[in-house]
Every structure is written in C-alpha cells, then in structure tokens.
Protein backbone atom coordinates (compact mmCIF):
# COMPACT_ATOMS: atom_id res chain seq x y z
CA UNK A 1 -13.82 -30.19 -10.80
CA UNK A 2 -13.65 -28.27 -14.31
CA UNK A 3 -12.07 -29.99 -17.28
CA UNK A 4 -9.12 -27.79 -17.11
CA UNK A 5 -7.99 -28.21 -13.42
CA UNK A 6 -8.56 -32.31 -14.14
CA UNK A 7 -6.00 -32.09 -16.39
CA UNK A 8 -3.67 -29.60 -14.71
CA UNK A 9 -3.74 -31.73 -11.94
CA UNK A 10 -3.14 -34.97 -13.67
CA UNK A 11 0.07 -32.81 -15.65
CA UNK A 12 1.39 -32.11 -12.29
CA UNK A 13 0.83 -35.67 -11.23
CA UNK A 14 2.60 -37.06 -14.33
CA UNK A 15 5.62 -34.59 -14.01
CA UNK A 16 5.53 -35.36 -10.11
CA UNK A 17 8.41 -38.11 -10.27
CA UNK A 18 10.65 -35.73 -12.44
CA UNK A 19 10.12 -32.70 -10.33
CA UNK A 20 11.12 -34.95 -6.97
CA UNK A 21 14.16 -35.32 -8.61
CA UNK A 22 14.62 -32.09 -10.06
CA UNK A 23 13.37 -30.53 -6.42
CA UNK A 24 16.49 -31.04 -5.18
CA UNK A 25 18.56 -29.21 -7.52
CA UNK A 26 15.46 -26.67 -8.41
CA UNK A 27 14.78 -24.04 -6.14
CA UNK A 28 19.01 -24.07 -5.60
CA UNK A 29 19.44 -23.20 -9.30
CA UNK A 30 16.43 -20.39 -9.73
CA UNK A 31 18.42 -18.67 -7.74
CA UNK A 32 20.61 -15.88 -9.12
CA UNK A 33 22.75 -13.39 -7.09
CA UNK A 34 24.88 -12.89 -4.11
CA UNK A 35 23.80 -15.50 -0.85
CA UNK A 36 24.49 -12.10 1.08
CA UNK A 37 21.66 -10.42 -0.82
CA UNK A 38 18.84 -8.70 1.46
CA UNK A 39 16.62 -8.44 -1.57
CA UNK A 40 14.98 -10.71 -3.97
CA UNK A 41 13.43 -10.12 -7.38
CA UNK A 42 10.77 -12.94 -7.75
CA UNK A 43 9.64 -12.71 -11.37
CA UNK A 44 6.63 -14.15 -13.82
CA UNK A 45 7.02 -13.88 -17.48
CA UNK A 46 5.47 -15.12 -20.23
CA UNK A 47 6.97 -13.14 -23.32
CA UNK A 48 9.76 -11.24 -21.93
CA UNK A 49 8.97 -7.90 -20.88
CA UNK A 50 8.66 -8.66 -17.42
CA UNK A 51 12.00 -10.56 -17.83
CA UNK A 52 13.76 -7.47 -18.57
CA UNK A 53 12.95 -5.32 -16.11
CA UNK A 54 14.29 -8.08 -13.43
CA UNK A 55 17.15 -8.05 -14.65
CA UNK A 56 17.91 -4.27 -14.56
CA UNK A 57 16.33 -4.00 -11.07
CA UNK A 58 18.84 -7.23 -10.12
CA UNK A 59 21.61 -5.47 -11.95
CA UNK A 60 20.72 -2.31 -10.00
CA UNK A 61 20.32 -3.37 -6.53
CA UNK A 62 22.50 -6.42 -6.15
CA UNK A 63 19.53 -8.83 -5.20
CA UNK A 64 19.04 -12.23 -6.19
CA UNK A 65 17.17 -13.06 -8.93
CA UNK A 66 14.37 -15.95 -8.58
CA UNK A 67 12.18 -16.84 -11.65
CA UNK A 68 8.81 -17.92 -10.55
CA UNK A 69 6.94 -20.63 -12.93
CA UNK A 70 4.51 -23.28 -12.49
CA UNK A 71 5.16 -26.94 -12.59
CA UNK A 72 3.54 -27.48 -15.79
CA UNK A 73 4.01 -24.84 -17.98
CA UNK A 74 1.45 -22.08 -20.37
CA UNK A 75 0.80 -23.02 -24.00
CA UNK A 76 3.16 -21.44 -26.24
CA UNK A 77 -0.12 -20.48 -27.78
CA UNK A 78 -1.24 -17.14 -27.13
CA UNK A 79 -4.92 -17.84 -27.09
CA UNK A 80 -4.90 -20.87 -25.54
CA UNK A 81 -3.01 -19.52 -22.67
CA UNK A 82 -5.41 -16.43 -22.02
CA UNK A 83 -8.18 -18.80 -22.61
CA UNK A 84 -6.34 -21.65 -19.72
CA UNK A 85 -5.45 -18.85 -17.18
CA UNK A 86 -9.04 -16.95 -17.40
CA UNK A 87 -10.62 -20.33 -16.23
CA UNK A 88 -7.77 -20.88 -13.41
CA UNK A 89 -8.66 -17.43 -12.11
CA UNK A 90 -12.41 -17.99 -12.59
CA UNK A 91 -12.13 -21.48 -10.29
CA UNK A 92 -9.38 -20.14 -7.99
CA UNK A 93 -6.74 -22.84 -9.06
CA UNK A 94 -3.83 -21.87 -8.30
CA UNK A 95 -1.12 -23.89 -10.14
CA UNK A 96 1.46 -26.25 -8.27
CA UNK A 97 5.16 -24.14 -8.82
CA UNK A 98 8.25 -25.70 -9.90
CA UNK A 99 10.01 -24.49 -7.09
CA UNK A 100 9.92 -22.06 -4.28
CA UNK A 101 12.25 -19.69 -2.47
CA UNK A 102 14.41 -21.56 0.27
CA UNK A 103 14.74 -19.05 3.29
CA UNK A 104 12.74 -16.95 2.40
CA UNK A 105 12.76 -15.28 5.50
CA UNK A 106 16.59 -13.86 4.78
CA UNK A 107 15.18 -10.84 2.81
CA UNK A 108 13.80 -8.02 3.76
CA UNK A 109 12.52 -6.60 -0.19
CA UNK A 110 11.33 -8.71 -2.44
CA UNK A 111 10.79 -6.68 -6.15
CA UNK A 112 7.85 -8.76 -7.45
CA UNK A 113 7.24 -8.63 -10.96
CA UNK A 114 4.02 -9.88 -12.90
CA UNK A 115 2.26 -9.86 -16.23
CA UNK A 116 -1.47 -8.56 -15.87
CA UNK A 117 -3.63 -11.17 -17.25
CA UNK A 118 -7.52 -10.22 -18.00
CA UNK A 119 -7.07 -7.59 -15.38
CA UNK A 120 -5.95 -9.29 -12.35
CA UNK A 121 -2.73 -10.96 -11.06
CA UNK A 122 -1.93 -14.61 -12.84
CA UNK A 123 -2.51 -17.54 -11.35
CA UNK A 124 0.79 -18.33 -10.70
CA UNK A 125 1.56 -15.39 -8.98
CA UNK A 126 -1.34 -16.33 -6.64
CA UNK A 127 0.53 -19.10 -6.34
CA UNK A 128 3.72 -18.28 -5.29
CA UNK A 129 2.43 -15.20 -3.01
CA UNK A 130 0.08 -18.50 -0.83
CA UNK A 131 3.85 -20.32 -1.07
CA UNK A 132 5.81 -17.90 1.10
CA UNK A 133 5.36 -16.14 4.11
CA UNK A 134 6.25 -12.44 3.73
CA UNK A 135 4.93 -10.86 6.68
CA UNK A 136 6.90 -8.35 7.67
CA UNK A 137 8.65 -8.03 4.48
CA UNK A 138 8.61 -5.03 1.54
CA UNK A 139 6.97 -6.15 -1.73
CA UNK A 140 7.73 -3.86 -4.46
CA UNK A 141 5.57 -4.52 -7.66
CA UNK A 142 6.57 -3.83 -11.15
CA UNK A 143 4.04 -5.17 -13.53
CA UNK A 144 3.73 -5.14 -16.96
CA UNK A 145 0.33 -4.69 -18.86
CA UNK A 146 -1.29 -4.92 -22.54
CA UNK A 147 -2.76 -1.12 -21.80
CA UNK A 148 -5.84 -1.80 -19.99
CA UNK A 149 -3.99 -1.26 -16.72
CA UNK A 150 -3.28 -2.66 -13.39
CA UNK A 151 -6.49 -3.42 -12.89
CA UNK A 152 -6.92 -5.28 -9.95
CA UNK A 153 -3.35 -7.20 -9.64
CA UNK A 154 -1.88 -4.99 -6.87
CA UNK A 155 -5.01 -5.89 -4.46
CA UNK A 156 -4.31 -9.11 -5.30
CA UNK A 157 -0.78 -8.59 -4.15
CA UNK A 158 -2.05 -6.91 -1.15
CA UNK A 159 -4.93 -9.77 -0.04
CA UNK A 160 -2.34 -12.91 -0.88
CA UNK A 161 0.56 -11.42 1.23
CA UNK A 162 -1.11 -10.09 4.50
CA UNK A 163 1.37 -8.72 6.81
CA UNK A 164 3.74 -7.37 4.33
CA UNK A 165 4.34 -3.74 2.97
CA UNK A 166 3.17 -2.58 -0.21
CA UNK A 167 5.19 -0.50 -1.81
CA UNK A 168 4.34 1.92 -4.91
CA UNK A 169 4.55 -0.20 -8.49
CA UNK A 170 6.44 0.28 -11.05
CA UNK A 171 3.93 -0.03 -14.26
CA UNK A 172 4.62 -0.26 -17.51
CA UNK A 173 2.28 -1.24 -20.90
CA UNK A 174 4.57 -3.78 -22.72
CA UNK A 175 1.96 -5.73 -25.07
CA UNK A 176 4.07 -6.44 -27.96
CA UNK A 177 2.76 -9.56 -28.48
CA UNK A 178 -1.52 -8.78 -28.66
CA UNK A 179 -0.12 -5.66 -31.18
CA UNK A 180 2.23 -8.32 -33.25
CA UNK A 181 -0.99 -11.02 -33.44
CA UNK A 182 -3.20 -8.54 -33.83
CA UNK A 183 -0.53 -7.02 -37.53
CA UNK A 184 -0.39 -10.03 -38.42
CA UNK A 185 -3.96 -10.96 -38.77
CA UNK A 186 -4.63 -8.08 -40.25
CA UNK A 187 -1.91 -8.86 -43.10
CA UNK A 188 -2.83 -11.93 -43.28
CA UNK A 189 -6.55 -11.12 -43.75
CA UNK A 190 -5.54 -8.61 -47.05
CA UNK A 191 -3.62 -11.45 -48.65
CA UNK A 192 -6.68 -13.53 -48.56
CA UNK A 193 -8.84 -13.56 -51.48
C-alpha cells in the first residue's frame, strides 16, 4: 500500500466516528432543489469554476443540486493537491465520499460536472460514479479544464457508469488558478534580487 493511500485511509478512519454522526444529516443536507426534481446536478469543485456552472444549470432546469466531495478533503495547496490526486489515479484509490445520493434511482438526468485533473477524471469523481447505479439514466457532463482538454475524463465517465447514456459535454477551459500561480511567481521572481 503506497504512503499516500496509508494515510488517506487512516484520515478516513479517524474522521469515521464524526462522519457516522454527520451521515445522518449528510447526504439529506447536500441536497439542494425541489424533492419533485427528475434531474440532478452532481458536482466536483475544487476552485470554483465548476461550482458556477451548477448553479446556472440548477437555476435553469429546476434540478437538485448535490455537491460531491470526499470524506477527507484536498490540500488547500495547489501543488500538493495535483501532486496527492496524480498518485490516487496512478494506484486506482478511489477516495471514501462524504456522502452519497439517497434514491438515486428517482432521476432520470443527472448533469455531472468535474474538474480535469492531469488529463483524466478525479478521483473522486471515480468515486462517486462506483457509488451509484445509473444504468439507465442520462449523464450530461460539463467539465472544466486548465486548456489541455478533456483528455480522457469523458471515457472515464463512460467505463465507471455502464448502462447509462452519455450525453454531449459541455467544456469549458477555466484555469484561473495555474494562470494566477503561475503571475505570481513570475512577480515574485523580478522582485528577487
């Protein structure tokens, strides 16, 4: 077992207590939206970007809104995350969520939004397509990328949800924050003698 999932795994042991009690009360408050809904947007975000396109597709359609995030969460660090979620995709760890989507089975499109990180799907999204059973049901993608791409997310999509429709994603580049770090270095580096 790498270093990295030993220590993932004893995180989501530690937090195990607190997220039995949370559990309850969890997957009841990640949801947004009308109970009538027949759609779900099921959303990943890191930064943002992939935040605000939920919420206009939720505002659009009338679906219910469900954030989907792992148990223990990224580093705030930039680096540190790209560095933790290359390694989870390189051993196939896919990282224990901190909730799910209860009845599932009442929707019939679910808008699925995701981040592409080192040109694939993130782990968590891995995570939460092996979750749920959505055979049967329409998966729209809208993903958000740093300019390299798609890559290989929406095969991803395709091999972790067998059964269910594909539809045609929404993409958009959104990577604000690699352009900000990537300014600011560079200041930074002028202002040093």
């Amino acid at each position: 077992m790498s270093e990295l999932k030993r220590r993932t795994a004893l995180q989501a042991l530690a937090l195990a207590p607190v997220m039995a009690v949370l559990g309850a009360v969890g997957p009841a408050r990640a949801l947004e939206g009308p109970s009538s809904a027949s759609s779900l947007v099921a959303y990943f975000s890191r930064t943002g970007n992939t935040r605000v396109i939920a919420g206009q597709i939720r505002r659009a359609t009338g679906s219910v809104i469900f954030e989907i995030a792992p148990a223990v969460p990224y580093p705030e660090d930039y680096e540190q995350t790209v560095g933790q979620a290359r390694q989870e995709t390189a051993d196939g760890f896919r990282p224990p969520l901190r909730a799910s989507v209860e009845h599932i089975d009442q929707y019939e499109t679910i808008y699925l939004g995701l981040p592409v990180w080192g040109t694939t799907a993130p782990p968590v999204i891995r995570a939460f397509l092996a979750a749920h059973d959505l055979r049967g049901k329409t998966l729209v993608p809208f993903i958000t990328h740093g300019g390299y791409g798609v890559g290989s997310s929406v095969s991803v999509i395709a091999g972790h949800a067998p059964g269910a429709r594909i539809a045609a994603p929404f993409v958009m580049e959104a990577d604000q924050e690699r352009r900000t770090l990537e300014q600011v270095t560079g200041w930074l580096g002028k202002l040093t003698p």
